[in-house]
PDBML (XML) file of the C-alpha atoms, coordinates in Angstrom:
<?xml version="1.0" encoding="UTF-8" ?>
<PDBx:datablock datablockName="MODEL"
   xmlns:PDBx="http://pdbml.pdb.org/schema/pdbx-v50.xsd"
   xmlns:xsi="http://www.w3.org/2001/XMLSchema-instance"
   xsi:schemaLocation="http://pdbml.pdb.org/schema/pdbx-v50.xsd pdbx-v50.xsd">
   <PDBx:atom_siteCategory>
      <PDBx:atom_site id="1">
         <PDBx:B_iso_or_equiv>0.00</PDBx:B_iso_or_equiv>
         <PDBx:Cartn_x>9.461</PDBx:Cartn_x>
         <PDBx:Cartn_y>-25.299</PDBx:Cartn_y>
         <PDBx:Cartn_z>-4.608</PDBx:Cartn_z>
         <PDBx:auth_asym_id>A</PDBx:auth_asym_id>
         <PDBx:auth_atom_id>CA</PDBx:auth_atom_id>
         <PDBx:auth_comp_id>UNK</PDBx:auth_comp_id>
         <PDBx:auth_seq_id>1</PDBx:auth_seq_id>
         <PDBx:group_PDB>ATOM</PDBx:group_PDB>
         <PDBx:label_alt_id xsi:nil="true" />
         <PDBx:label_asym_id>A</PDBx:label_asym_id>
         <PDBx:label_atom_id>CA</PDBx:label_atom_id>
         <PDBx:label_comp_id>UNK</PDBx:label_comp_id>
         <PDBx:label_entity_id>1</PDBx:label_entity_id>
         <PDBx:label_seq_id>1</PDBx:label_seq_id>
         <PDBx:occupancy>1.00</PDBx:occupancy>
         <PDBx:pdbx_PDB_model_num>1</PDBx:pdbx_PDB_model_num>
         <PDBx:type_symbol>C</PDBx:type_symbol>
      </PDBx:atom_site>
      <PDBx:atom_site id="2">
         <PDBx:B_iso_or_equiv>0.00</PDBx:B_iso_or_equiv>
         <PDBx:Cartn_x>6.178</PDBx:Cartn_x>
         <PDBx:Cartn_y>-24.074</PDBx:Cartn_y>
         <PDBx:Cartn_z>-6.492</PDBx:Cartn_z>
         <PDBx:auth_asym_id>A</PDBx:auth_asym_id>
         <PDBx:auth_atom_id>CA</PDBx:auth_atom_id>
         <PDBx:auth_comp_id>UNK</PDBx:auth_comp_id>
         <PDBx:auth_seq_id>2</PDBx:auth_seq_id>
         <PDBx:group_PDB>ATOM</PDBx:group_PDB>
         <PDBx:label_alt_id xsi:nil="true" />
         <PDBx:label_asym_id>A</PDBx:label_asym_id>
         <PDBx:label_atom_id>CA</PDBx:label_atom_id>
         <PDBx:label_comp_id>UNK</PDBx:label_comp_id>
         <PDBx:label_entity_id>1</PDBx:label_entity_id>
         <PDBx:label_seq_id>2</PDBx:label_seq_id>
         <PDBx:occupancy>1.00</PDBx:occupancy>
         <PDBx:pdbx_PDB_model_num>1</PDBx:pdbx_PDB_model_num>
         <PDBx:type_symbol>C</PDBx:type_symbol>
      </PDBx:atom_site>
      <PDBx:atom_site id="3">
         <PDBx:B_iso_or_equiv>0.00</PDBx:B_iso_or_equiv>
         <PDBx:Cartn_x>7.489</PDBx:Cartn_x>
         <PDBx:Cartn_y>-20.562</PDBx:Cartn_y>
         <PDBx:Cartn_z>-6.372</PDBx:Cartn_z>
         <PDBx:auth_asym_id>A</PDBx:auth_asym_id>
         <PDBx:auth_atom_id>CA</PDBx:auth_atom_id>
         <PDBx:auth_comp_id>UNK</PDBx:auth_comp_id>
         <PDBx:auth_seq_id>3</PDBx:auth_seq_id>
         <PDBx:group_PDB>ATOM</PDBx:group_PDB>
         <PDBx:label_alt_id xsi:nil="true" />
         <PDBx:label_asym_id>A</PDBx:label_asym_id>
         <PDBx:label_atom_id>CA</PDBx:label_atom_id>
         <PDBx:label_comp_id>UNK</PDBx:label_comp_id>
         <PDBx:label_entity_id>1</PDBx:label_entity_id>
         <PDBx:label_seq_id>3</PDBx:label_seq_id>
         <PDBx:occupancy>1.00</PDBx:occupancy>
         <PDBx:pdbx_PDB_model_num>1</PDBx:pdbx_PDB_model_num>
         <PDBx:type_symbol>C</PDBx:type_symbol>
      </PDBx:atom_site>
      <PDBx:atom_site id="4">
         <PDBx:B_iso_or_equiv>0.00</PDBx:B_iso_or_equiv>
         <PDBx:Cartn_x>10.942</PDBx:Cartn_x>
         <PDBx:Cartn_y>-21.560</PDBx:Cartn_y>
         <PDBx:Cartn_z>-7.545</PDBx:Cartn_z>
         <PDBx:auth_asym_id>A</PDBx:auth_asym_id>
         <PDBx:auth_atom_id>CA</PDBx:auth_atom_id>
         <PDBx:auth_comp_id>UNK</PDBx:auth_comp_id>
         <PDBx:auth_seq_id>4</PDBx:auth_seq_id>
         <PDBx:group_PDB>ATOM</PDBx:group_PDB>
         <PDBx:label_alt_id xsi:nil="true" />
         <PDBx:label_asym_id>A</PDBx:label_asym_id>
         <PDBx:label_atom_id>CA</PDBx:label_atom_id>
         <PDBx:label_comp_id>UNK</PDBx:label_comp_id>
         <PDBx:label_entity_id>1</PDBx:label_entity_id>
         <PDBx:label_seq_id>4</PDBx:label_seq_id>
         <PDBx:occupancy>1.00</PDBx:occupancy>
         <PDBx:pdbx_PDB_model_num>1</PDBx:pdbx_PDB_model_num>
         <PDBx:type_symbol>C</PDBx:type_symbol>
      </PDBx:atom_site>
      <PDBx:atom_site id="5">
         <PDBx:B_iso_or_equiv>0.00</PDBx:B_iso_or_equiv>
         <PDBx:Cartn_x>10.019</PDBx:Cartn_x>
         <PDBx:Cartn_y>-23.622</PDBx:Cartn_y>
         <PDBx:Cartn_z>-10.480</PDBx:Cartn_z>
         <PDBx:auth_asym_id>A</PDBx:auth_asym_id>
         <PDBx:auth_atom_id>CA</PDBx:auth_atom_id>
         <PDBx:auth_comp_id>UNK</PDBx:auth_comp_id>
         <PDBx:auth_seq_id>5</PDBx:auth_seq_id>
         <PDBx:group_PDB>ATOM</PDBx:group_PDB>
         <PDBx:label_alt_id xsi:nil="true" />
         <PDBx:label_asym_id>A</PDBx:label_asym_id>
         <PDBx:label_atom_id>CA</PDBx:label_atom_id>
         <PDBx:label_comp_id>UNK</PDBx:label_comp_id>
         <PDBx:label_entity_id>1</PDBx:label_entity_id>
         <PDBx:label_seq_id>5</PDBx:label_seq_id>
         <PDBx:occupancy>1.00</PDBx:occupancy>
         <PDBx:pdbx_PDB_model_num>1</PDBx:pdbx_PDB_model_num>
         <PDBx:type_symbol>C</PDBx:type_symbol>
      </PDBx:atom_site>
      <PDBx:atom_site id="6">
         <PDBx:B_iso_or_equiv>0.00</PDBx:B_iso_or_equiv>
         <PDBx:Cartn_x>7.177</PDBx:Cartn_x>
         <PDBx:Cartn_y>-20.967</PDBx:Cartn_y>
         <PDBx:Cartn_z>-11.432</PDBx:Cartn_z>
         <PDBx:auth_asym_id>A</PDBx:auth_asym_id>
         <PDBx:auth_atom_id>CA</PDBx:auth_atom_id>
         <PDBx:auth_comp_id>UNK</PDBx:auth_comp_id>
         <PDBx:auth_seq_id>6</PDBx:auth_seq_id>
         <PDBx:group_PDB>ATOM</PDBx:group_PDB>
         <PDBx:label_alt_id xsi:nil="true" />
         <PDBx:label_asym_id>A</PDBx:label_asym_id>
         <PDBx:label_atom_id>CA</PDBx:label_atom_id>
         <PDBx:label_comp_id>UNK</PDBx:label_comp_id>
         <PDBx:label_entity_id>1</PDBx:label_entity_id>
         <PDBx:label_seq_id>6</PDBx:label_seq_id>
         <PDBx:occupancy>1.00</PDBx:occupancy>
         <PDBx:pdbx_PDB_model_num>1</PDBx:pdbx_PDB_model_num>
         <PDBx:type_symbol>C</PDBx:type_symbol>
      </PDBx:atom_site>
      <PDBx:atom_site id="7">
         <PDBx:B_iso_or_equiv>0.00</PDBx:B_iso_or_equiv>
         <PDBx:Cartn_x>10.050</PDBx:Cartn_x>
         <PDBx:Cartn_y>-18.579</PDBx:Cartn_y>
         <PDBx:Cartn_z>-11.364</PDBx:Cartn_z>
         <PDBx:auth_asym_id>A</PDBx:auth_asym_id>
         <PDBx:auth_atom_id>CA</PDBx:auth_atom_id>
         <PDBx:auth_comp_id>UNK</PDBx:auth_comp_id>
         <PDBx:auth_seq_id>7</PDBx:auth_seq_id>
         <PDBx:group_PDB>ATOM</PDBx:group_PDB>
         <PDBx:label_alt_id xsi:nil="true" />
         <PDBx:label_asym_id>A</PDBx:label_asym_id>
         <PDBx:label_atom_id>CA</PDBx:label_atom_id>
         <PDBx:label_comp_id>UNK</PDBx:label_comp_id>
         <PDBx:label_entity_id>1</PDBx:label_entity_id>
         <PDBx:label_seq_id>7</PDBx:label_seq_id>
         <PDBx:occupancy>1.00</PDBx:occupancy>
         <PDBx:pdbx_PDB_model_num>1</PDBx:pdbx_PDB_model_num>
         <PDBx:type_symbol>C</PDBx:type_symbol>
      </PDBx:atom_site>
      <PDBx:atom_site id="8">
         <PDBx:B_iso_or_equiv>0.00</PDBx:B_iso_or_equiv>
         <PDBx:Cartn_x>12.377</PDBx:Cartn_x>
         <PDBx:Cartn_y>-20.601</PDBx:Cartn_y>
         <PDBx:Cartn_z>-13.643</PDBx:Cartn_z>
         <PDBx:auth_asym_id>A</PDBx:auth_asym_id>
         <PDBx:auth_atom_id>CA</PDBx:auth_atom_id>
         <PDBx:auth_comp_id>UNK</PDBx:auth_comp_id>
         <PDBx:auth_seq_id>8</PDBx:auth_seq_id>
         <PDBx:group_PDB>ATOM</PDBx:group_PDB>
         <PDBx:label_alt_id xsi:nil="true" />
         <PDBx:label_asym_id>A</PDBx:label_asym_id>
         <PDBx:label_atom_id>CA</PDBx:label_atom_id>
         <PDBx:label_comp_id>UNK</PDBx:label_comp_id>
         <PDBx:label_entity_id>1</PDBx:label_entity_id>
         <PDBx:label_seq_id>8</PDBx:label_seq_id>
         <PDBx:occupancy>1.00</PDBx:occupancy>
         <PDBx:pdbx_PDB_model_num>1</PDBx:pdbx_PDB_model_num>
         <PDBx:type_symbol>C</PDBx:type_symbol>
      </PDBx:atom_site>
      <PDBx:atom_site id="9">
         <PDBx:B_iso_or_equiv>0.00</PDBx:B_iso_or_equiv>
         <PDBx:Cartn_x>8.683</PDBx:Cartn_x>
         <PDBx:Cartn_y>-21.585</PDBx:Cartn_y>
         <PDBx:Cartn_z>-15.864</PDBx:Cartn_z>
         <PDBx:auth_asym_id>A</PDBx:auth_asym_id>
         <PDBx:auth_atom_id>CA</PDBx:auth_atom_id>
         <PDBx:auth_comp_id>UNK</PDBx:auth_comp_id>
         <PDBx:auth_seq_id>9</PDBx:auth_seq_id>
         <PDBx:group_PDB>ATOM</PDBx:group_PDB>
         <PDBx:label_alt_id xsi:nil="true" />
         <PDBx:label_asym_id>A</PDBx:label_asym_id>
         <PDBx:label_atom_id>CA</PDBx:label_atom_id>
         <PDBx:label_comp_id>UNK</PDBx:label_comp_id>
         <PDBx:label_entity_id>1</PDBx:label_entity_id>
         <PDBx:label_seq_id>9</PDBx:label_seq_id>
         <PDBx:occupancy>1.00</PDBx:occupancy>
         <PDBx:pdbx_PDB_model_num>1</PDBx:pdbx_PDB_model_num>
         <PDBx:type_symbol>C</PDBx:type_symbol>
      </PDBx:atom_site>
      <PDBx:atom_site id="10">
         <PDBx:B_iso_or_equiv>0.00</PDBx:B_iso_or_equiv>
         <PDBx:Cartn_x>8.600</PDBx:Cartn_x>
         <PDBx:Cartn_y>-17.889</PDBx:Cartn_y>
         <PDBx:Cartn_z>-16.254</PDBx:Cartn_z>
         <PDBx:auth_asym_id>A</PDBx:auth_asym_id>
         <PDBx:auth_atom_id>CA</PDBx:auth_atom_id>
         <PDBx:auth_comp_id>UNK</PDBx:auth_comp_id>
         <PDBx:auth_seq_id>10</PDBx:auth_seq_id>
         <PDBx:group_PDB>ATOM</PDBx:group_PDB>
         <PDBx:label_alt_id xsi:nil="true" />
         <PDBx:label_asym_id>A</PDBx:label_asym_id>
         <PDBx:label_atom_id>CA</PDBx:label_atom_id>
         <PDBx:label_comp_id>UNK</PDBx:label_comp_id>
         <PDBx:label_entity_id>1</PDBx:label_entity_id>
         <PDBx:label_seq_id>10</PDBx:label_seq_id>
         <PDBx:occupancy>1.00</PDBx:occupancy>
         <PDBx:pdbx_PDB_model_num>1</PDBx:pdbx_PDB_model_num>
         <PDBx:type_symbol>C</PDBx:type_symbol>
      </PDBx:atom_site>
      <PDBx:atom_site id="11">
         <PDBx:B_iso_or_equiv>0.00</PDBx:B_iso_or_equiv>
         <PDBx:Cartn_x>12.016</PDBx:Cartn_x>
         <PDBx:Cartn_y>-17.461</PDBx:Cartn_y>
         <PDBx:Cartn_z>-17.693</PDBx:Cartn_z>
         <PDBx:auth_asym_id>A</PDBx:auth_asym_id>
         <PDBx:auth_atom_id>CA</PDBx:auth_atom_id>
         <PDBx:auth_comp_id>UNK</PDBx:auth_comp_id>
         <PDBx:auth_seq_id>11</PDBx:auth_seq_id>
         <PDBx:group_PDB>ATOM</PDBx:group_PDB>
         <PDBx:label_alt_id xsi:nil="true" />
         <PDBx:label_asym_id>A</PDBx:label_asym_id>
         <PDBx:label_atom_id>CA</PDBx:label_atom_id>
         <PDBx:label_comp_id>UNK</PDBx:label_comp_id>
         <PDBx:label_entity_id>1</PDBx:label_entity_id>
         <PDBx:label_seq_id>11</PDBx:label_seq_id>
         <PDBx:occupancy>1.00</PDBx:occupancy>
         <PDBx:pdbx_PDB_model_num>1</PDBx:pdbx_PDB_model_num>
         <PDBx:type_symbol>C</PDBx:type_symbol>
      </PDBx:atom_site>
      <PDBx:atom_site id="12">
         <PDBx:B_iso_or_equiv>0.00</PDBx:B_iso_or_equiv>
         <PDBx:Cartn_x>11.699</PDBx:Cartn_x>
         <PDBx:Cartn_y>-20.569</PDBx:Cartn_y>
         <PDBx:Cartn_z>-19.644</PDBx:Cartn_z>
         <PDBx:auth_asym_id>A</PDBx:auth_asym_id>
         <PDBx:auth_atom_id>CA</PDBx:auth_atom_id>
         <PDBx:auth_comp_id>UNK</PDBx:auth_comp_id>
         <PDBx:auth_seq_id>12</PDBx:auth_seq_id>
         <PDBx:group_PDB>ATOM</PDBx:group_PDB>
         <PDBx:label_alt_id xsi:nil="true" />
         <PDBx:label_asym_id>A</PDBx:label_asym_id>
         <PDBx:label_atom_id>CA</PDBx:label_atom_id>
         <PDBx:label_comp_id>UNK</PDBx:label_comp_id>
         <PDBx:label_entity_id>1</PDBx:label_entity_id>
         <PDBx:label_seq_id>12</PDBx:label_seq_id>
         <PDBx:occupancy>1.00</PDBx:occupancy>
         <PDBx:pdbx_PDB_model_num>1</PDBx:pdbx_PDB_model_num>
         <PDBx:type_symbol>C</PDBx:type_symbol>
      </PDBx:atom_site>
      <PDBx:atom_site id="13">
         <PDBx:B_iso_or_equiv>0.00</PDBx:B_iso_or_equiv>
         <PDBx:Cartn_x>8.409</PDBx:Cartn_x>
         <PDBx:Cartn_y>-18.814</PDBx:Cartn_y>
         <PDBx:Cartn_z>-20.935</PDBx:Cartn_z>
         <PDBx:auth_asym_id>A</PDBx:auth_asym_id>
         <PDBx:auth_atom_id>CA</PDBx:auth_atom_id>
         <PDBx:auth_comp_id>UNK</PDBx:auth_comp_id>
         <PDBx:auth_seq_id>13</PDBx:auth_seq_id>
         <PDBx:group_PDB>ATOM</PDBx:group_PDB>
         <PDBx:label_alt_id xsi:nil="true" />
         <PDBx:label_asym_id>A</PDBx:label_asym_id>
         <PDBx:label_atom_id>CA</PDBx:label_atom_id>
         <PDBx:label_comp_id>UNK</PDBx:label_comp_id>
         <PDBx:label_entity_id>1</PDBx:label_entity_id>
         <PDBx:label_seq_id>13</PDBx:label_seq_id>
         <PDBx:occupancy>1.00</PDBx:occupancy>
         <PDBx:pdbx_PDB_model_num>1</PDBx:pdbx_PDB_model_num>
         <PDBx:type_symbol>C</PDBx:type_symbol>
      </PDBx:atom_site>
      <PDBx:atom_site id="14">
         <PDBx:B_iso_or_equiv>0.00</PDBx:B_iso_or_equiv>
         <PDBx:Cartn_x>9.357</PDBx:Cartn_x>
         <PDBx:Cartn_y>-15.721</PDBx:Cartn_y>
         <PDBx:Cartn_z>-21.666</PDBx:Cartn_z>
         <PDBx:auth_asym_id>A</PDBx:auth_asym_id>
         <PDBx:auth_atom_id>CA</PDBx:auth_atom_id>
         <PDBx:auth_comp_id>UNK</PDBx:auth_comp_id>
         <PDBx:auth_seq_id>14</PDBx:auth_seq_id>
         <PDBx:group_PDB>ATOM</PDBx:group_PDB>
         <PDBx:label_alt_id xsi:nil="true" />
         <PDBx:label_asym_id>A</PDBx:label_asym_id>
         <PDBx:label_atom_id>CA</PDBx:label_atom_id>
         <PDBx:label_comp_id>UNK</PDBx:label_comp_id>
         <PDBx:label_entity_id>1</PDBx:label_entity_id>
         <PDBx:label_seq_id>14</PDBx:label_seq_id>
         <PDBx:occupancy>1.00</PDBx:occupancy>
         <PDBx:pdbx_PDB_model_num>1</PDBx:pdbx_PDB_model_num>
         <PDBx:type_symbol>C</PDBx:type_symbol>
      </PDBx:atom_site>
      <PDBx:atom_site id="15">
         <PDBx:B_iso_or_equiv>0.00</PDBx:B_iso_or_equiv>
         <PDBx:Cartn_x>12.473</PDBx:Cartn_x>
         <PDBx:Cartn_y>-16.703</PDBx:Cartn_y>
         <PDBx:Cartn_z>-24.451</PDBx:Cartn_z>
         <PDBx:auth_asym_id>A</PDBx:auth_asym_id>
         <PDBx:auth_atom_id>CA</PDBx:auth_atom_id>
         <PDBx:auth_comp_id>UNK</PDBx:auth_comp_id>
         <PDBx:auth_seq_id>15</PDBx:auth_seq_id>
         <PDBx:group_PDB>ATOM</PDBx:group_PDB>
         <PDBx:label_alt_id xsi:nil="true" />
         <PDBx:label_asym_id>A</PDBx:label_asym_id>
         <PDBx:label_atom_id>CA</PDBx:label_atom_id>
         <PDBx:label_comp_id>UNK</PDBx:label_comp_id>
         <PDBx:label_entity_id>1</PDBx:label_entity_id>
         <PDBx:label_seq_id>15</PDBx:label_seq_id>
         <PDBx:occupancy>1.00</PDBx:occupancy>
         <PDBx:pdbx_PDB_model_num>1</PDBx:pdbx_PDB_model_num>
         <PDBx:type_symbol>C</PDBx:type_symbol>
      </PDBx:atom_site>
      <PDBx:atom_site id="16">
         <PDBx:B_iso_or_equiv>0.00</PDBx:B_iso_or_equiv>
         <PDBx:Cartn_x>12.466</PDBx:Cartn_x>
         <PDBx:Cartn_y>-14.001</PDBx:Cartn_y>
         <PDBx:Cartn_z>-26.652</PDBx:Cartn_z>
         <PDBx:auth_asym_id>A</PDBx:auth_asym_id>
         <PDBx:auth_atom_id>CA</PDBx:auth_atom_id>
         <PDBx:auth_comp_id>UNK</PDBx:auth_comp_id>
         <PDBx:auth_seq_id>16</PDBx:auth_seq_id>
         <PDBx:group_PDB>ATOM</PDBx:group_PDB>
         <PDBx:label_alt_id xsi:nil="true" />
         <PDBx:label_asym_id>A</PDBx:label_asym_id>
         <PDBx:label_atom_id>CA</PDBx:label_atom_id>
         <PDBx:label_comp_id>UNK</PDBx:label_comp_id>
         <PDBx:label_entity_id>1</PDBx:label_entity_id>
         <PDBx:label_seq_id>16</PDBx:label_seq_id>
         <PDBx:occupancy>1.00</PDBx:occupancy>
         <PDBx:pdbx_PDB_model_num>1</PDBx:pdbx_PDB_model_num>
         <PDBx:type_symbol>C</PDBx:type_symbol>
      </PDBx:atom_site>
      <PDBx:atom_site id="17">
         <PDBx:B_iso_or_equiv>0.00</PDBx:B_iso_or_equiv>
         <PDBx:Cartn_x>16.138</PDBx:Cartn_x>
         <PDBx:Cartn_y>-14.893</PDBx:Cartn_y>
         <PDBx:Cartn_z>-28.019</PDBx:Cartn_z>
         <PDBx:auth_asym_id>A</PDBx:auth_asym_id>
         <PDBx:auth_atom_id>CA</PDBx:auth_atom_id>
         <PDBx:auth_comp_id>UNK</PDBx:auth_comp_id>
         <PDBx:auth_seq_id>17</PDBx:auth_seq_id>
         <PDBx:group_PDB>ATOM</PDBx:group_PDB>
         <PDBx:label_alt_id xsi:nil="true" />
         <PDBx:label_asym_id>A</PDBx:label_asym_id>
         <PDBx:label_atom_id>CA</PDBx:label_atom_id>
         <PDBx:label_comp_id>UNK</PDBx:label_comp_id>
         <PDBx:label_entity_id>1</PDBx:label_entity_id>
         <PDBx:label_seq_id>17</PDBx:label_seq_id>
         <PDBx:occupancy>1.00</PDBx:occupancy>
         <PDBx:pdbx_PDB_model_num>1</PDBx:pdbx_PDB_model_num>
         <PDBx:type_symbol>C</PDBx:type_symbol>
      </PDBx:atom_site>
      <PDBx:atom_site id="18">
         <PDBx:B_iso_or_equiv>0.00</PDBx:B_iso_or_equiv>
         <PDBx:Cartn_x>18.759</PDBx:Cartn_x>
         <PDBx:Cartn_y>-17.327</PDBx:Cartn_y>
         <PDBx:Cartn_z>-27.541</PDBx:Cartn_z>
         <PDBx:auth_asym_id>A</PDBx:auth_asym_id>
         <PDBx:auth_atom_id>CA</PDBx:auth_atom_id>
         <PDBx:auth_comp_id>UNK</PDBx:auth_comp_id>
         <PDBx:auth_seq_id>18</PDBx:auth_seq_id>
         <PDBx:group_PDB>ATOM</PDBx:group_PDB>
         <PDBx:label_alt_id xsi:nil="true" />
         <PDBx:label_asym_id>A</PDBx:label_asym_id>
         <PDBx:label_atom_id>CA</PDBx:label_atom_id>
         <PDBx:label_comp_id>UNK</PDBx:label_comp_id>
         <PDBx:label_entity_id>1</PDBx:label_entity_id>
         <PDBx:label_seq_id>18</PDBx:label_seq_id>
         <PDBx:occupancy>1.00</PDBx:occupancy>
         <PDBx:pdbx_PDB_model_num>1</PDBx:pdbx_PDB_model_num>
         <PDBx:type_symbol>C</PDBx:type_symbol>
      </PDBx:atom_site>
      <PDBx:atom_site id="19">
         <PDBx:B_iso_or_equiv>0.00</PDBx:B_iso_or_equiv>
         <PDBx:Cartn_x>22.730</PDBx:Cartn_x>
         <PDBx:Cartn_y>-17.822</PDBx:Cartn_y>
         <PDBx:Cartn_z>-28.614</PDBx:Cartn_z>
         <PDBx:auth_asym_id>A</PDBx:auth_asym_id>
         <PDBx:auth_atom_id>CA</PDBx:auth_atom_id>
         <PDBx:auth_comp_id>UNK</PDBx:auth_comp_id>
         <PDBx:auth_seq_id>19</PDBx:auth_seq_id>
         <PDBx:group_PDB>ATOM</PDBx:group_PDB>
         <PDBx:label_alt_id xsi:nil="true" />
         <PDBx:label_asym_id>A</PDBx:label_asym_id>
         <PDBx:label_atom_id>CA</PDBx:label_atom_id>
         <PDBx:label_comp_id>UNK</PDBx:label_comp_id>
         <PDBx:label_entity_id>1</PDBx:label_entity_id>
         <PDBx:label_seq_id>19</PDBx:label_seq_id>
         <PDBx:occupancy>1.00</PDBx:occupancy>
         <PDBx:pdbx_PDB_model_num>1</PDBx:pdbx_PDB_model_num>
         <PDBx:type_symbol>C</PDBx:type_symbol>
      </PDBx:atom_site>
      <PDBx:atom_site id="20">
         <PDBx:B_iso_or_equiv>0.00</PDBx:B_iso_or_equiv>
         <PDBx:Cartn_x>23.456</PDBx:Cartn_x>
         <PDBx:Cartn_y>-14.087</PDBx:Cartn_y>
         <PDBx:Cartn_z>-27.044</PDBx:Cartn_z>
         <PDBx:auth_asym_id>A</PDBx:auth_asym_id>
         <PDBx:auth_atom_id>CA</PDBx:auth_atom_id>
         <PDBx:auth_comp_id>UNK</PDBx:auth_comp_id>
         <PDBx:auth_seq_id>20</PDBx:auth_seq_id>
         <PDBx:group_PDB>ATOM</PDBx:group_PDB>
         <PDBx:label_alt_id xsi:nil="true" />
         <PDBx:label_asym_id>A</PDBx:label_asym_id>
         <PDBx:label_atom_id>CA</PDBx:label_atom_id>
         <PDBx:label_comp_id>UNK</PDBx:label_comp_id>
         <PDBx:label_entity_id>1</PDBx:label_entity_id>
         <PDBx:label_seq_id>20</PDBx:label_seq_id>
         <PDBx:occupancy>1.00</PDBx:occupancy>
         <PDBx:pdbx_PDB_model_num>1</PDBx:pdbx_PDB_model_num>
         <PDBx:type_symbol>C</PDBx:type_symbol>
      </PDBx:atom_site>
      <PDBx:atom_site id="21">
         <PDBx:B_iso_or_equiv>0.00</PDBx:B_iso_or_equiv>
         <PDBx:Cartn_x>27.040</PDBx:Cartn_x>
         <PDBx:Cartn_y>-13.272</PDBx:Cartn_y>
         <PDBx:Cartn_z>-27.574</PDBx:Cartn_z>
         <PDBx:auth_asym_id>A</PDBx:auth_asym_id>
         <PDBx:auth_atom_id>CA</PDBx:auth_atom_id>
         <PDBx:auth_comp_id>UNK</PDBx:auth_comp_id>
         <PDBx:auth_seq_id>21</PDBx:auth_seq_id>
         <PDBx:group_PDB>ATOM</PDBx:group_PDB>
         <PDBx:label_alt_id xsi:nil="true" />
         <PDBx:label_asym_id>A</PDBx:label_asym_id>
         <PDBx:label_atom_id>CA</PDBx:label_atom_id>
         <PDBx:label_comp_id>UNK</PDBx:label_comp_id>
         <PDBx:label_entity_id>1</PDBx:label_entity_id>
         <PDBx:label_seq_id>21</PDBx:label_seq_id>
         <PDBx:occupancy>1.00</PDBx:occupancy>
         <PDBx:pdbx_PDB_model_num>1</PDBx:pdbx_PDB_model_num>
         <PDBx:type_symbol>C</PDBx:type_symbol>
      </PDBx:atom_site>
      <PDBx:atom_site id="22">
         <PDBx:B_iso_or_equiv>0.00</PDBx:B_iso_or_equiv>
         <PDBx:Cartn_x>28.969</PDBx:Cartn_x>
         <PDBx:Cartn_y>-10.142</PDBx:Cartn_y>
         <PDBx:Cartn_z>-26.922</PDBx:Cartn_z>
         <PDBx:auth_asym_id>A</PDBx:auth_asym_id>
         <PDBx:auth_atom_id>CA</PDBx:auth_atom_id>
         <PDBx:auth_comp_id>UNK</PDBx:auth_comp_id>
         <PDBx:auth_seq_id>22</PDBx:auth_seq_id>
         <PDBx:group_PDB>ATOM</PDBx:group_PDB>
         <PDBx:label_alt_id xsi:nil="true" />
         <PDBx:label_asym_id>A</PDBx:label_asym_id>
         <PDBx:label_atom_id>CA</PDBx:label_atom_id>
         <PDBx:label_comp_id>UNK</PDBx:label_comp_id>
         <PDBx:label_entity_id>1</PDBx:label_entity_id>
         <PDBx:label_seq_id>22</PDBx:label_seq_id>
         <PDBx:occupancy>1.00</PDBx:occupancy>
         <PDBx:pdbx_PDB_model_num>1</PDBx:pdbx_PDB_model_num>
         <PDBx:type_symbol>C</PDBx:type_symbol>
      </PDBx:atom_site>
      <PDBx:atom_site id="23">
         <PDBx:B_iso_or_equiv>0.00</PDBx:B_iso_or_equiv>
         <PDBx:Cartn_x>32.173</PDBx:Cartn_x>
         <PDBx:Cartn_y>-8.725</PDBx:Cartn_y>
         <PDBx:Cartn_z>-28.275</PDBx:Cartn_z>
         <PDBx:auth_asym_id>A</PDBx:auth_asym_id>
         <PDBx:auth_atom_id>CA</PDBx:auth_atom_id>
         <PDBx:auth_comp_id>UNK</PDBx:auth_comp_id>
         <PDBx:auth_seq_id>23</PDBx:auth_seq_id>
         <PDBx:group_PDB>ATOM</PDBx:group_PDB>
         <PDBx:label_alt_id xsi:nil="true" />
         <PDBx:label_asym_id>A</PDBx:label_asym_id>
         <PDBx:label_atom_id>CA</PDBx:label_atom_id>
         <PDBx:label_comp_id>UNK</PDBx:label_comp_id>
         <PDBx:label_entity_id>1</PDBx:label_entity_id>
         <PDBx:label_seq_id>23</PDBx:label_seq_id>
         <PDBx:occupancy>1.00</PDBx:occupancy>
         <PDBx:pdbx_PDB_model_num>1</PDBx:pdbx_PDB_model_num>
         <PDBx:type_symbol>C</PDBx:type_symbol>
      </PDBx:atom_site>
      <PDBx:atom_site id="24">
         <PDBx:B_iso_or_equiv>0.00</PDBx:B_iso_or_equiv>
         <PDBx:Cartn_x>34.572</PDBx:Cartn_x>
         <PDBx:Cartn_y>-6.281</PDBx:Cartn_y>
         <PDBx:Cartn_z>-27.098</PDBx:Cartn_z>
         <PDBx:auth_asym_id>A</PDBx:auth_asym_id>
         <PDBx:auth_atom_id>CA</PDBx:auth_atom_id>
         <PDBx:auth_comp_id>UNK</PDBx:auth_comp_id>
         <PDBx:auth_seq_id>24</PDBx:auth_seq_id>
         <PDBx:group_PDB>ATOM</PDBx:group_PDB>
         <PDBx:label_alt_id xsi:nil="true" />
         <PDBx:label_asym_id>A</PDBx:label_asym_id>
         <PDBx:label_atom_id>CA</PDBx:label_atom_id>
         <PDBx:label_comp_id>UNK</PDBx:label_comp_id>
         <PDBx:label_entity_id>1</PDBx:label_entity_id>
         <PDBx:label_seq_id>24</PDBx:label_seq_id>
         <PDBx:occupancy>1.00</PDBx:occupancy>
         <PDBx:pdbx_PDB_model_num>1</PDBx:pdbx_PDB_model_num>
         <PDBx:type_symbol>C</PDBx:type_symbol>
      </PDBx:atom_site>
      <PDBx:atom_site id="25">
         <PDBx:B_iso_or_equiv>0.00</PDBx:B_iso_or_equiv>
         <PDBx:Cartn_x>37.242</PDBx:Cartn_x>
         <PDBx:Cartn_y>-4.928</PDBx:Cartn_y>
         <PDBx:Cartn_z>-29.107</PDBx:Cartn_z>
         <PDBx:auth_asym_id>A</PDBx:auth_asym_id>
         <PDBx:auth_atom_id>CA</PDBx:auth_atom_id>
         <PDBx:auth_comp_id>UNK</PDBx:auth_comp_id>
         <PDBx:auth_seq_id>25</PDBx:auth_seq_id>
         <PDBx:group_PDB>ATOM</PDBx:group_PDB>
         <PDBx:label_alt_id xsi:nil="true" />
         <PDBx:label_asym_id>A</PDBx:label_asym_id>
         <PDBx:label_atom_id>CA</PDBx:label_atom_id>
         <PDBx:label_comp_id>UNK</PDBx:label_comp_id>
         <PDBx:label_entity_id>1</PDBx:label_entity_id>
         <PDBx:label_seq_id>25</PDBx:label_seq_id>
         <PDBx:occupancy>1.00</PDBx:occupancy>
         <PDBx:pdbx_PDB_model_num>1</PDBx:pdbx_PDB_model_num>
         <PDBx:type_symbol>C</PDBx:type_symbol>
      </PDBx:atom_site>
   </PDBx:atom_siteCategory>
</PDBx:datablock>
């Protein structure tokens, strides 16, 4: 568990940007 929820702390911590989209014509 520790090692799991440090792992999801550090993506949680680590947000640079959010709402990330992606279009292909």
């Amino acid at each position: 568990l520790p090692l799991a929820v440090g792992a999801l702390g550090a993506e949680l911590f680590g947000e640079v940007v959010a709402d990330a989209r992606v279009y292909v014509l």
